[in-house]
Protein backbone atom coordinates (compact mmCIF):
# COMPACT_ATOMS: atom_id res chain seq x y z
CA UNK A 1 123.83 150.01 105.54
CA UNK A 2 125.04 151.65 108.41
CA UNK A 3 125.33 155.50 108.07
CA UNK A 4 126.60 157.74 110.76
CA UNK A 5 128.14 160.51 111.69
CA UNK A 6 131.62 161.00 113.43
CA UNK A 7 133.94 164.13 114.80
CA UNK A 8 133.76 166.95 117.30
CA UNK A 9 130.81 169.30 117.69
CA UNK A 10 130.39 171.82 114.72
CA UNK A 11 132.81 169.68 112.79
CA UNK A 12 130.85 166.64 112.17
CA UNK A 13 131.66 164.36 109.19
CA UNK A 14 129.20 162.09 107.25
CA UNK A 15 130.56 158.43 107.50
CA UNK A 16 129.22 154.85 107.21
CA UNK A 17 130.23 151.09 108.55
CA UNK A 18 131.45 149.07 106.58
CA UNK A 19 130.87 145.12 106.11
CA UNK A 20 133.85 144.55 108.52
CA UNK A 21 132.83 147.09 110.99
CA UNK A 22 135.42 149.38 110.21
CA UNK A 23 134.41 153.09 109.81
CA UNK A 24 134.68 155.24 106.53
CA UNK A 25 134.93 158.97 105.71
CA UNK A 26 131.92 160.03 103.59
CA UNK A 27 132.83 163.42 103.62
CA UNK A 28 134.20 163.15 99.90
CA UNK A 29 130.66 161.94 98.88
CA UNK A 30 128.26 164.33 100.75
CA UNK A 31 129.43 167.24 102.83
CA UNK A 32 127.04 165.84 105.50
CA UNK A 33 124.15 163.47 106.40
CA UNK A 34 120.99 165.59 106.19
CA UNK A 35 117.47 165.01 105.57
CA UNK A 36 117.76 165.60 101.99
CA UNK A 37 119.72 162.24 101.76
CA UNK A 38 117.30 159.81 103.72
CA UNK A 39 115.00 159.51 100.87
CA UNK A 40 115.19 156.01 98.80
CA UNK A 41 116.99 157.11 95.89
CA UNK A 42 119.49 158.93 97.98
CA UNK A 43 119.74 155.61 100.05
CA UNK A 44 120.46 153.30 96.99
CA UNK A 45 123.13 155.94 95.22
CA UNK A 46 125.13 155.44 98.81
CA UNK A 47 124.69 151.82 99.37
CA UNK A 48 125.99 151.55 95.96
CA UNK A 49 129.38 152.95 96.83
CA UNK A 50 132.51 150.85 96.94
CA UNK A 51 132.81 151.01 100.31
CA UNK A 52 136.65 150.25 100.63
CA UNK A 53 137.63 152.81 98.09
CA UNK A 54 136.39 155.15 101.34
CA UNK A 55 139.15 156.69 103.25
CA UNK A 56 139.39 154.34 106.62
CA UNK A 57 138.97 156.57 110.07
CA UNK A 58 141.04 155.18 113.20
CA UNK A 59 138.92 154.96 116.76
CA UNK A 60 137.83 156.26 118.96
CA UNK A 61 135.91 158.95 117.62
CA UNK A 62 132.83 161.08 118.64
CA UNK A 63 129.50 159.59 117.52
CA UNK A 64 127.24 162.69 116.92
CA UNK A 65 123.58 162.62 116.21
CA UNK A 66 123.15 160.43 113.15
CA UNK A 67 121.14 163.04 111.15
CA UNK A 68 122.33 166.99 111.35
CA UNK A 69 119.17 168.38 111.17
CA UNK A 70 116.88 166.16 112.87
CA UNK A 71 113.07 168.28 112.47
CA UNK A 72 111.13 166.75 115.08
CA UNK A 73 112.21 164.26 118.07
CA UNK A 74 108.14 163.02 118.22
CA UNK A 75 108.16 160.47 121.74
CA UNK A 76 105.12 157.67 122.53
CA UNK A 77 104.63 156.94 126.10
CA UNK A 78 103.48 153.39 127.63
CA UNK A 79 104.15 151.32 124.60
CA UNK A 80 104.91 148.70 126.76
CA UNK A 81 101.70 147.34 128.67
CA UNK A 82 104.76 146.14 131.42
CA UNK A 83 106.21 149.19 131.64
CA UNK A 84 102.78 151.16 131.85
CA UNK A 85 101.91 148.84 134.57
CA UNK A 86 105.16 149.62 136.55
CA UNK A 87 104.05 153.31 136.02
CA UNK A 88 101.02 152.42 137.58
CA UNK A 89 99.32 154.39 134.42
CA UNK A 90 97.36 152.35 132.19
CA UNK A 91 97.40 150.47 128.41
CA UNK A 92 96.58 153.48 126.59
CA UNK A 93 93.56 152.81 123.87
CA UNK A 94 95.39 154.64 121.67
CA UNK A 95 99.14 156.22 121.50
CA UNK A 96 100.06 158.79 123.72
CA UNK A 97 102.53 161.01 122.17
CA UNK A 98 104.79 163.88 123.35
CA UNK A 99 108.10 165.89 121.77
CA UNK A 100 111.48 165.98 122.73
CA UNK A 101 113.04 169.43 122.50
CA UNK A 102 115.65 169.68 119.23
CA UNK A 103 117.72 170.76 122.24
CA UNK A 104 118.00 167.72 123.97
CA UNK A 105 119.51 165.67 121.04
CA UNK A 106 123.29 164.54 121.81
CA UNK A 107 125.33 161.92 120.22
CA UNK A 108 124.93 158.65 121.71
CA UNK A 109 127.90 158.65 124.54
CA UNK A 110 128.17 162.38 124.79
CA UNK A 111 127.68 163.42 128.29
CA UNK A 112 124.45 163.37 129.99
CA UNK A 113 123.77 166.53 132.27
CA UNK A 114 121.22 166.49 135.23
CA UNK A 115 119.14 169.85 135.34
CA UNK A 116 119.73 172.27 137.94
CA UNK A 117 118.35 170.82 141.01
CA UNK A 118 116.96 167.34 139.31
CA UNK A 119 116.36 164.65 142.14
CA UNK A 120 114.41 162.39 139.33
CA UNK A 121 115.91 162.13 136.45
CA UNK A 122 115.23 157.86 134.84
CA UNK A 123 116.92 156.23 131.67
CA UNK A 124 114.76 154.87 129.38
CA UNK A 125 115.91 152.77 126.27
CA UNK A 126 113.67 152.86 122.91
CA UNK A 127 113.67 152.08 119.10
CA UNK A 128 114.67 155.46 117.61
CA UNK A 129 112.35 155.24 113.77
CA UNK A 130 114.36 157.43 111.35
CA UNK A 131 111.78 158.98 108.36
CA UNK A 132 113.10 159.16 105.09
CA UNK A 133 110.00 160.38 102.76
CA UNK A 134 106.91 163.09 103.99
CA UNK A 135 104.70 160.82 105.69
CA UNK A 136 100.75 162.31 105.48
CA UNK A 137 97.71 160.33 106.12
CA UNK A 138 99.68 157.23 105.28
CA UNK A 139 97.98 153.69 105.69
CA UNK A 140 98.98 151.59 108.05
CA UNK A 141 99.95 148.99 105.42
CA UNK A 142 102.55 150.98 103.44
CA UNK A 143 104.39 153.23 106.67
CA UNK A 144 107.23 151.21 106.63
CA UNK A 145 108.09 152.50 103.20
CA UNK A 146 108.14 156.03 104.81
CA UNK A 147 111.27 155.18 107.21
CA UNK A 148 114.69 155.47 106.49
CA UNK A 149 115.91 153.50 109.27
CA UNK A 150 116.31 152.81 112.49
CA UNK A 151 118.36 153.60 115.54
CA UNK A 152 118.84 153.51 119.28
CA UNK A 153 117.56 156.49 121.42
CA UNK A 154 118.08 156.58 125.31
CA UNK A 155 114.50 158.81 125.96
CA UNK A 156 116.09 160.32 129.63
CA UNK A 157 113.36 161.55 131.35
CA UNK A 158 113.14 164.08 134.67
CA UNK A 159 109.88 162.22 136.88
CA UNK A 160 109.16 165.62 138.82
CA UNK A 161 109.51 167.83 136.20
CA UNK A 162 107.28 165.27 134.17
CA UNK A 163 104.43 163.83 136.39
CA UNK A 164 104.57 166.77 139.73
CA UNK A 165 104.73 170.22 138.15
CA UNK A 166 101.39 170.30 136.51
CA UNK A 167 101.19 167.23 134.55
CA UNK A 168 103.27 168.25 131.22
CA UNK A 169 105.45 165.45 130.30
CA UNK A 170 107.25 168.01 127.81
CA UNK A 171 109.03 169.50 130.81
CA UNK A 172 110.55 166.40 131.51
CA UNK A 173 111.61 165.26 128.29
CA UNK A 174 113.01 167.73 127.02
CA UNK A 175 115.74 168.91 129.06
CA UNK A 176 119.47 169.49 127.40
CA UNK A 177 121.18 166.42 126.77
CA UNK A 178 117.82 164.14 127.09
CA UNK A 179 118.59 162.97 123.71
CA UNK A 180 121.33 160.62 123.29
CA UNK A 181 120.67 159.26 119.71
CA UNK A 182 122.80 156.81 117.52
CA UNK A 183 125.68 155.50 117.03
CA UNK A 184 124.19 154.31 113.70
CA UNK A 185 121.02 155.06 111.47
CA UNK A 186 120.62 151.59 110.05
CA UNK A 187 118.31 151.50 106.98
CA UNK A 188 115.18 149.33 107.05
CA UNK A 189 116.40 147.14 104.63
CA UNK A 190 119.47 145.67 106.95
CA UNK A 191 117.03 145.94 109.76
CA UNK A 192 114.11 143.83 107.98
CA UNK A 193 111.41 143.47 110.45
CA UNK A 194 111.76 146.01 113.45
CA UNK A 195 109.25 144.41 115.70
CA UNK A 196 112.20 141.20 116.55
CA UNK A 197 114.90 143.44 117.82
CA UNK A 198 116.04 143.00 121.62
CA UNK A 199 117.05 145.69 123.92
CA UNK A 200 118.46 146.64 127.12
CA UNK A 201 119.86 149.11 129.51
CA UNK A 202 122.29 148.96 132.24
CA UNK A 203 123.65 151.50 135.06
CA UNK A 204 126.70 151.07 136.63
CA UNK A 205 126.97 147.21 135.03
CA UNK A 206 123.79 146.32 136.79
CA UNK A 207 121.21 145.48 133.96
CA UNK A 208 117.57 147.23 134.34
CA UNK A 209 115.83 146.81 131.20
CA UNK A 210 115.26 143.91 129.12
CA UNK A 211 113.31 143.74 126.49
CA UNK A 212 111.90 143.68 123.37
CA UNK A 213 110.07 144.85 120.26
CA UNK A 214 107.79 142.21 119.64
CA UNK A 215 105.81 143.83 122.92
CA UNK A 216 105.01 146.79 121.72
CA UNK A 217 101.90 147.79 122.28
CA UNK A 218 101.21 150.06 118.75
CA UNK A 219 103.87 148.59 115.63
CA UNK A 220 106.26 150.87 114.31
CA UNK A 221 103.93 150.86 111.20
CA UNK A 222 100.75 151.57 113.33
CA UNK A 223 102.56 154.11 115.18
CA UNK A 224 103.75 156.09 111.89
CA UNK A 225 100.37 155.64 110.50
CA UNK A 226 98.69 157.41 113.74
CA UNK A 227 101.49 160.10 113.60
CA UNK A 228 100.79 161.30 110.00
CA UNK A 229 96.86 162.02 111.05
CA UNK A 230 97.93 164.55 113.29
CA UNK A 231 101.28 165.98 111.84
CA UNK A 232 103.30 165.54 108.98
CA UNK A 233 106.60 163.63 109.22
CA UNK A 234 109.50 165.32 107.52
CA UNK A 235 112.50 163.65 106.44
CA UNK A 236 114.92 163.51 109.48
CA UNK A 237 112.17 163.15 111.68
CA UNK A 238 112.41 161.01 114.66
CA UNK A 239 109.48 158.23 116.00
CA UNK A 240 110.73 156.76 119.42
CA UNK A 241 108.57 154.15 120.18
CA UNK A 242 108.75 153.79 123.69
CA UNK A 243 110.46 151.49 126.45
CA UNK A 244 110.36 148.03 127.81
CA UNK A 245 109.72 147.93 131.91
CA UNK A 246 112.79 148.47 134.30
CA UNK A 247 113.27 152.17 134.60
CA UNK A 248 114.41 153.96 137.54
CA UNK A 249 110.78 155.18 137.99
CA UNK A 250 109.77 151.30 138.57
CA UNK A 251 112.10 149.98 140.72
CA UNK A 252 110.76 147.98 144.14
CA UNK A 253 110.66 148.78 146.64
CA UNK A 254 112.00 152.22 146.57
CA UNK A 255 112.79 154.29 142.57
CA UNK A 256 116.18 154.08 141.54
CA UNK A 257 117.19 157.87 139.74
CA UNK A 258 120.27 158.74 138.75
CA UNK A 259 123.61 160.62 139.71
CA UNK A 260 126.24 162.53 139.00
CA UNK A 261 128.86 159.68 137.80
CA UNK A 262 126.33 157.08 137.33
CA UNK A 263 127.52 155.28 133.80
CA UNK A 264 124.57 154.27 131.39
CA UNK A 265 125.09 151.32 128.66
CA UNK A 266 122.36 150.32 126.62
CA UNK A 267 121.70 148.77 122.85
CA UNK A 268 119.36 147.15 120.52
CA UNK A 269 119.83 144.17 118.92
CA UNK A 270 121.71 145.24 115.15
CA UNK A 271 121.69 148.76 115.50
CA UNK A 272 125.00 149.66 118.02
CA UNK A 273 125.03 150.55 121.52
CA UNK A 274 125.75 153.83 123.67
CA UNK A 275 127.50 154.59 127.05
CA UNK A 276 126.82 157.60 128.95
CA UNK A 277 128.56 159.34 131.98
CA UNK A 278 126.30 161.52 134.32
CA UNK A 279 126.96 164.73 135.11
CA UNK A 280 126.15 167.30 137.62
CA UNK A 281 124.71 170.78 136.04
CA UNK A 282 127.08 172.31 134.04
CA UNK A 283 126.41 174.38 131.29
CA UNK A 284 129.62 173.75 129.40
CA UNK A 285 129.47 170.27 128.91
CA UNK A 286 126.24 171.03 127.21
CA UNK A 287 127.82 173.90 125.22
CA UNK A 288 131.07 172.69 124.60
């Protein structure tokens, strides 16, 4: 099942794919998708709706952030042993985690805006892990009952602010609009085994990343495991798990960052894809 949600900011919609692709109003169901409905018996009472009795919506439409109150956005860095090594950082013994502001979170092709003065700023694809039940000391062999689903997050990241101004990767995550997530939370049933999915990420229709999954460094069930030890995971919560190699940050001989009207496309393999324009600081495309 593909759950989502569609319409302008501060009037979202709850609304789900269905078997054809075509997209259907939920709003007559649930006023909206929240945490409260990500657990598993709130997850079978919708996949057990007659999906064509659902009012149809035409396209386009805005793709807002698939959850609408998304707790924690909880980030793992160097997942990838490639893309640690084109960091020139290396295989972490154990995850290395960080948090995305709540601010940063966008739908998946709303506009991306550089911060004031950024001369850094990377892409970064990653498997966006949805929770659906409080995750707490779990063991490694039952996380992957804790998870909802899954999505696609692009985890934009601001080098200077990141790795130069005192070694904080926070301040570099986190800026507004860092946090394109979506189009779809796709439940862990449809997605089956999330360690086989393919990814990728272009700019301007030249492809950077390629990649996948199955070279993670820490599973998606290790990685929720090592999470609950040192916080609990709320429904709504947010896991991304890290990117394959071919960021901006990586690119030989000289980094590659982007620009004001540079045009990001990127996907994983079942779970939709985004597209986002660049933009130059402006605080109304961020409020607006």
């Amino acid at each position: 099942m593909k759950l989502l949600r569609f319409g302008p900011k501060g009037n979202e919609k709850p609304g789900l794919l269905d078997a054809q692709g075509m997209l259907r109003d939920l709003s007559g169901v649930l006023p909206d998708l929240t945490s409260a409905h990500l657990g598993r018996a709130s997850l079978d009472r919708l996949a057990s709706i007659d999906a064509s009795q659902l009012p149809l919506v035409a396209e386009p439409v805005r793709y807002a952030p698939i959850v609408a109150d998304i707790g924690k956005l909880i980030c793992v860095g160097l997942n990838y042993s490639d893309h640690a090594a084109e960091s020139g950082m290396a295989v972490p013994s154990e995850p290395v985690l960080f948090a995305k502001a709540t601010s940063s979170i966008i739908g998946c092709n709303d506009a991306v805006v550089l911060p004031r003065d950024s001369v850094k700023s990377d892409w970064e694809v990653e498997l966006g892990v949805v929770i659906g039940t409080r995750a707490r000391y779990v063991e490694e062999g039952e996380a992957l009952d804790y998870v909802a689903g899954y999505c696609v997050v692009n985890d934009l990241s601001e080098r200077e602010y990141q790795l130069e101004r005192g070694g904080q990767w926070d301040k570099g995550k986190g800026c507004d609009t860092f946090g394109p997530v979506g189009p779809w939370l796709v439940t862990a049933d449809e997605v089956g085994d999330p360690q086989k999915l393919d990814m990728w990420l272009d700019v301007n229709g030249k492809r950077y990343q390629t990649g996948s999954t199955r070279t993670m460094v820490f599973t998606v069930a290790q990685l929720v495991s090592y999470i609950s030890r040192f916080m609990t995971l709320n429904p709504g919560d947010v896991i991304s798990t890290g990117t394959p190699p071919g960021v901006g940050l990586g690119q030989k001989p000289d980094p590659v960052y982007l620009r004001a009207g540079d045009r990001m496309a990127l996907g994983i393999e079942g779970l939709g894809q985004q597209s986002q324009t660049v933009h130059a600081w402006n605080p109304a495309l961020i409020d607006g």
